[in-house]
N, C-alpha and C. Protein backbone atom coordinates (compact mmCIF):
# COMPACT_ATOMS: atom_id res chain seq x y z
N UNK A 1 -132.19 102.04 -25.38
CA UNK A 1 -131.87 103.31 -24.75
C UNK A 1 -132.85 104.37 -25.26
N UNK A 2 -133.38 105.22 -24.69
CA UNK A 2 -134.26 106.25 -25.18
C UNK A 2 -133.01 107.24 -25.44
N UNK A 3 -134.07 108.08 -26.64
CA UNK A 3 -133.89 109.02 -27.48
C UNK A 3 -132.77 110.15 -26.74
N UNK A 4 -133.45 110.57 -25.50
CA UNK A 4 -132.36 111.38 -24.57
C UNK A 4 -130.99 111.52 -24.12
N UNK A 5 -130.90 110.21 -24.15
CA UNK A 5 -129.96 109.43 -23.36
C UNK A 5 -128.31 109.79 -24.70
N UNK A 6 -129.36 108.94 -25.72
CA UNK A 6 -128.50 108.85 -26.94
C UNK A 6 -127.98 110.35 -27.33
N UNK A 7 -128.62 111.50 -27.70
CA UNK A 7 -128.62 112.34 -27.83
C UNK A 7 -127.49 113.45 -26.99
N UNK A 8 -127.49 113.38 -25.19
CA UNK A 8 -126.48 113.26 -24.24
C UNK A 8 -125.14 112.82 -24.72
N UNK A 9 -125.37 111.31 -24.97
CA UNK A 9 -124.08 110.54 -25.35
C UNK A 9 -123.16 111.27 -26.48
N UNK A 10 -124.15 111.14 -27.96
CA UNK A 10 -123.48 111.89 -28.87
C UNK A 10 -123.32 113.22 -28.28
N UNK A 11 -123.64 114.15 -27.66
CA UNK A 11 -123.15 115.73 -27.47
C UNK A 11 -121.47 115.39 -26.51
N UNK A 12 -121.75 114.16 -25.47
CA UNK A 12 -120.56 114.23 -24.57
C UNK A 12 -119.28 113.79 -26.17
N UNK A 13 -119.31 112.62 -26.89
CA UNK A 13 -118.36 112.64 -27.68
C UNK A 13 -117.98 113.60 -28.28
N UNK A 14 -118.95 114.39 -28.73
CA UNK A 14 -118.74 115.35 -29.90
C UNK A 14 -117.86 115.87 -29.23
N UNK A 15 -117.69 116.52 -27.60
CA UNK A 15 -117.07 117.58 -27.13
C UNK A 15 -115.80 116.97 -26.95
N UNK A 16 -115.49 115.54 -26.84
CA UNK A 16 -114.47 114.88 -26.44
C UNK A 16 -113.53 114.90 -27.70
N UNK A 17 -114.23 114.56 -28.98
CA UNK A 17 -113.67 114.63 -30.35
C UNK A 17 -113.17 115.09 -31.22
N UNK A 18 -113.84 116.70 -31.05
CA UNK A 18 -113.30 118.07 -31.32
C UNK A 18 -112.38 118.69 -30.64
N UNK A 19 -112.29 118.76 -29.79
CA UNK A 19 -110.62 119.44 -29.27
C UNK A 19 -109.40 118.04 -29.47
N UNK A 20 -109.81 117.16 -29.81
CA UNK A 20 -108.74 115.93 -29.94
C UNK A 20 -108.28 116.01 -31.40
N UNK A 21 -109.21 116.04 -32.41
CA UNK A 21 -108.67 115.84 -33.72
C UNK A 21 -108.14 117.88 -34.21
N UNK A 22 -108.56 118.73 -33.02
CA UNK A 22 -107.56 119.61 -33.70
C UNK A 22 -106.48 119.89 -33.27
N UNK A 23 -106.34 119.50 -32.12
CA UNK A 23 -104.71 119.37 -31.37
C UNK A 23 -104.05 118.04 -32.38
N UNK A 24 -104.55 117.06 -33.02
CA UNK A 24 -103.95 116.32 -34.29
C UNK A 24 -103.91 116.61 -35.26
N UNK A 25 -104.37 117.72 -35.55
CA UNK A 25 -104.24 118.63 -37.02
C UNK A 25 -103.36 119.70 -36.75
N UNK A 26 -103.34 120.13 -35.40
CA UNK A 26 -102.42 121.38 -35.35
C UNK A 26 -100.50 120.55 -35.30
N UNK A 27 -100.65 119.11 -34.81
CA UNK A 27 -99.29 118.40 -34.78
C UNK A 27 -98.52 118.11 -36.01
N UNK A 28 -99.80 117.69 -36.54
CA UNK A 28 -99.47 117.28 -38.10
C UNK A 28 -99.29 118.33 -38.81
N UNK A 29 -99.63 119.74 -39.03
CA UNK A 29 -99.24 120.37 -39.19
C UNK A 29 -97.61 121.28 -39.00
N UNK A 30 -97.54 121.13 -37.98
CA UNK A 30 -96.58 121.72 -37.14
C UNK A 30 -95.67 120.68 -37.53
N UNK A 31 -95.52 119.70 -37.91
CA UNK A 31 -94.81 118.73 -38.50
C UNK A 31 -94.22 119.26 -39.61
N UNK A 32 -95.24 119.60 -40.41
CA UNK A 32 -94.76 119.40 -42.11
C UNK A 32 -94.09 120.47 -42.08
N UNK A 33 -94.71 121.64 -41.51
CA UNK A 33 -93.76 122.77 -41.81
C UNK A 33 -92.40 122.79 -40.93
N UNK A 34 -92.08 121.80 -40.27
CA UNK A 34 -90.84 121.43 -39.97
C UNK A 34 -90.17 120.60 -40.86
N UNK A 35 -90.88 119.84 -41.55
CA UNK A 35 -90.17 119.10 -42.77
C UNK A 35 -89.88 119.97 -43.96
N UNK A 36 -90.62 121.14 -44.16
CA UNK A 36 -90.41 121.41 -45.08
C UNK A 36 -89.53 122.69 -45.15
N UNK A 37 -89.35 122.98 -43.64
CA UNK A 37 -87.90 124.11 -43.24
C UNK A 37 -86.44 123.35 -43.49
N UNK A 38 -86.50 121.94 -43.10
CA UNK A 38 -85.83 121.36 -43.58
C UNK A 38 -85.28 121.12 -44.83
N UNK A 39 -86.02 121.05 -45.74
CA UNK A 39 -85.98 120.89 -47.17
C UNK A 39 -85.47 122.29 -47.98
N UNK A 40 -85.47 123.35 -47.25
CA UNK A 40 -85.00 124.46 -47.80
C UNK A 40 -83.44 124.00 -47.89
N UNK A 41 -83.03 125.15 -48.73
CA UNK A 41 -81.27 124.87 -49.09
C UNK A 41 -80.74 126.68 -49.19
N UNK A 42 -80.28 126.77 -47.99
CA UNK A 42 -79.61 128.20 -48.25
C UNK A 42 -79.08 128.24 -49.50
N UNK A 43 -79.32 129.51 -49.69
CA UNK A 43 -78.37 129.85 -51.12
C UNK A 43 -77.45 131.21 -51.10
N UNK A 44 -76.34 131.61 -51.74
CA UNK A 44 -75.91 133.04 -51.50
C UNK A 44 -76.60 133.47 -53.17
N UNK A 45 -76.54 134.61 -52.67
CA UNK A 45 -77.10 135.76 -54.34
C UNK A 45 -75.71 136.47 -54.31
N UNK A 46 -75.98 136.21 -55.36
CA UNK A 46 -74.23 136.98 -55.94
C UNK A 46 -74.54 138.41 -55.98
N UNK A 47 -74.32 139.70 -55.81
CA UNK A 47 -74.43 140.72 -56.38
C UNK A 47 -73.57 141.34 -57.29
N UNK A 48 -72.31 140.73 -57.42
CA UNK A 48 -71.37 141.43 -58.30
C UNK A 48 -70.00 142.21 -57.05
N UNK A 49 -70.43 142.60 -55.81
CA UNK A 49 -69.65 143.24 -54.99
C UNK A 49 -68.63 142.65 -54.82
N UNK A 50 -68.58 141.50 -54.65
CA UNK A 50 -67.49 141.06 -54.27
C UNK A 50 -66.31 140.93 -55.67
N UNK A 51 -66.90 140.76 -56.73
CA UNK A 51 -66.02 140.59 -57.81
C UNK A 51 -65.69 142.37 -58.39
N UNK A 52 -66.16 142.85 -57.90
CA UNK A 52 -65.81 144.07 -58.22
C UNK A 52 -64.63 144.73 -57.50
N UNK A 53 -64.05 143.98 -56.34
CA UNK A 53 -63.44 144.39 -55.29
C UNK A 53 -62.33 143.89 -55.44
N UNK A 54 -62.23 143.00 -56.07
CA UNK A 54 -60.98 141.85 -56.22
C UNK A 54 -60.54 142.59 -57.26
């Protein structure tokens, strides 16, 4: 294959490759920080108000 040809080829992947692996980085992403909303644990903070009331 001449030099041109090849050159073509790699530019068409490149363009095919790059919007693919960041729509798979933006999933995988968008993942974890769903795993890791998950992993939270509500908590209450005491302030004292309520025992002051009783």
């Amino acid at each position: 294959m001449s030099t041109p040809l090849l050159l073509a080829l790699a530019a068409l992947l490149l363009l095919i490759v790059v919007p693919a692996s960041r729509d798979l980085f933006n999933a995988m992403r968008a993942q974890s920080e769903r795993e890791a909303q998950r992993r939270l644990v509500p908590i209450r903070i005491d302030d004292g108000r309520e025992r002051r009331r009783r």
